[in-house]
Protein backbone atom coordinates (compact mmCIF):
# COMPACT_ATOMS: atom_id res chain seq x y z
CA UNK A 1 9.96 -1.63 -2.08
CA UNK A 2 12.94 -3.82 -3.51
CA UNK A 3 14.30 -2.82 -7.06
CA UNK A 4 13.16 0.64 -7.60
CA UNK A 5 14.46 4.11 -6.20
CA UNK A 6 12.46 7.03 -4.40
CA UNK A 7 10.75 8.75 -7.51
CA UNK A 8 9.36 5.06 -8.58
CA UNK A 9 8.67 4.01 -4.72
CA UNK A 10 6.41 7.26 -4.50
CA UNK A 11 4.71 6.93 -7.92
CA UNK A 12 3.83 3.30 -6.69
CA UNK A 13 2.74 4.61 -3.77
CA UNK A 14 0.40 6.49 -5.13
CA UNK A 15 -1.15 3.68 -7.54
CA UNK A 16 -1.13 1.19 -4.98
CA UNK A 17 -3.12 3.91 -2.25
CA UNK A 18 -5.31 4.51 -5.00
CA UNK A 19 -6.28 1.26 -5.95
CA UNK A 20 -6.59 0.05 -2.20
CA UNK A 21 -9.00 2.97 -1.83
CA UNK A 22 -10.96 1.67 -5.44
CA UNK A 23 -10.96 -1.86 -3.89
CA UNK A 24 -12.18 -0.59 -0.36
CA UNK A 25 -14.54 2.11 -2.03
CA UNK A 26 -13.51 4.58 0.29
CA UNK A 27 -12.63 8.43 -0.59
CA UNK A 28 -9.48 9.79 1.22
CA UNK A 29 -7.82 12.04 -0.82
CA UNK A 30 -4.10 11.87 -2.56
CA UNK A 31 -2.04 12.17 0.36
CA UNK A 32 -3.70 9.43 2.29
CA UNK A 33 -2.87 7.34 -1.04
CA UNK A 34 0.22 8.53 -1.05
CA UNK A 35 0.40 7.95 2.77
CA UNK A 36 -1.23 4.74 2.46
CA UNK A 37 0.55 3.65 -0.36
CA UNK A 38 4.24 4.04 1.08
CA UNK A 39 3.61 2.69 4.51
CA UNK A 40 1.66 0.11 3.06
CA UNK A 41 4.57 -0.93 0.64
CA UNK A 42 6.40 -1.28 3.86
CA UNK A 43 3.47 -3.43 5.52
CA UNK A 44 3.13 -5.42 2.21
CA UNK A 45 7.14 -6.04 1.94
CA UNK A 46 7.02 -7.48 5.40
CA UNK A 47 3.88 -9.70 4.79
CA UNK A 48 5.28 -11.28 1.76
CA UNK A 49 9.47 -10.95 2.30
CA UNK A 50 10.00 -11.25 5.84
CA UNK A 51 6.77 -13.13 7.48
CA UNK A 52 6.73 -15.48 4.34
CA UNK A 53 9.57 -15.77 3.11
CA UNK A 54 9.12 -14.61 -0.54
CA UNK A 55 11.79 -12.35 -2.45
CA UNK A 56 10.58 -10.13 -5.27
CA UNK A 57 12.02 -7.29 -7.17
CA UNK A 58 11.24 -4.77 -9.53
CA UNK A 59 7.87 -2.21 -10.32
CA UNK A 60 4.96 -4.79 -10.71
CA UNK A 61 6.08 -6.88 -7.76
CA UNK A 62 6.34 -3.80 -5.53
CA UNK A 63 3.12 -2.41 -6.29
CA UNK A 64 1.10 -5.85 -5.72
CA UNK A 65 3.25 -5.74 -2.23
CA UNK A 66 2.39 -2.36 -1.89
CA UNK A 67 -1.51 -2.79 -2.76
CA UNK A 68 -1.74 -5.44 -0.88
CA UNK A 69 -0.40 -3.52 2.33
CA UNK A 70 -2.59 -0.80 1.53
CA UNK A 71 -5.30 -2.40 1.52
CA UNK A 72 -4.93 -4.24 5.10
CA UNK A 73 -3.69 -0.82 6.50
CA UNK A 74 -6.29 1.06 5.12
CA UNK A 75 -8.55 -1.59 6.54
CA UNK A 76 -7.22 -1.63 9.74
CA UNK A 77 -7.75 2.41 10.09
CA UNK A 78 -10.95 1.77 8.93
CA UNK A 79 -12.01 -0.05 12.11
CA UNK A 80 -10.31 2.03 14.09
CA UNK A 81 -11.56 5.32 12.73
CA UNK A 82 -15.14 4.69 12.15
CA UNK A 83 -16.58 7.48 10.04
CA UNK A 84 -20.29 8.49 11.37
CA UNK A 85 -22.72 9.20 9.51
């Protein structure tokens, strides 16, 4: 996440995990937001910085990068980690 430090990074991190879970309507608790959130900020700055060739900055930029991340990675373990029912 471009433009902000660690205490902003991790507050975003937690938004952006939360709202991929709202948007995915899936219940995995704060530290898989928070786990999904970071990682995802990662994922999201390479989809939109490096892969296509965007450059943002600052705290709303970062957490659309970072939702959007979140959501494809929380996606992603979603097909691989099948809950049954």
């Amino acid at each position: 996440m471009q433009g902000v430090g660690w205490i902003a990074a991790i507050i975003i991190g937690i938004f952006a995990g939360w709202v991929a879970e709202k948007i995915l309507r899936r219940n995995d608790g704060l530290l898989m937001n928070l786990a999904a959130g970071l990682i995802g900020g990662l994922l999201g700055k390479w989809l939109i910085v490096d892969l296509m060739g965007f450059n943002y900055g600052g705290w709303i930029a970062s957490a659309i990068a970072a939702i959007i991340g979140a959501v494809v990675l929380l996606f992603i373990w979603g097909l691989i980690f099948r809950r049954r029912a």
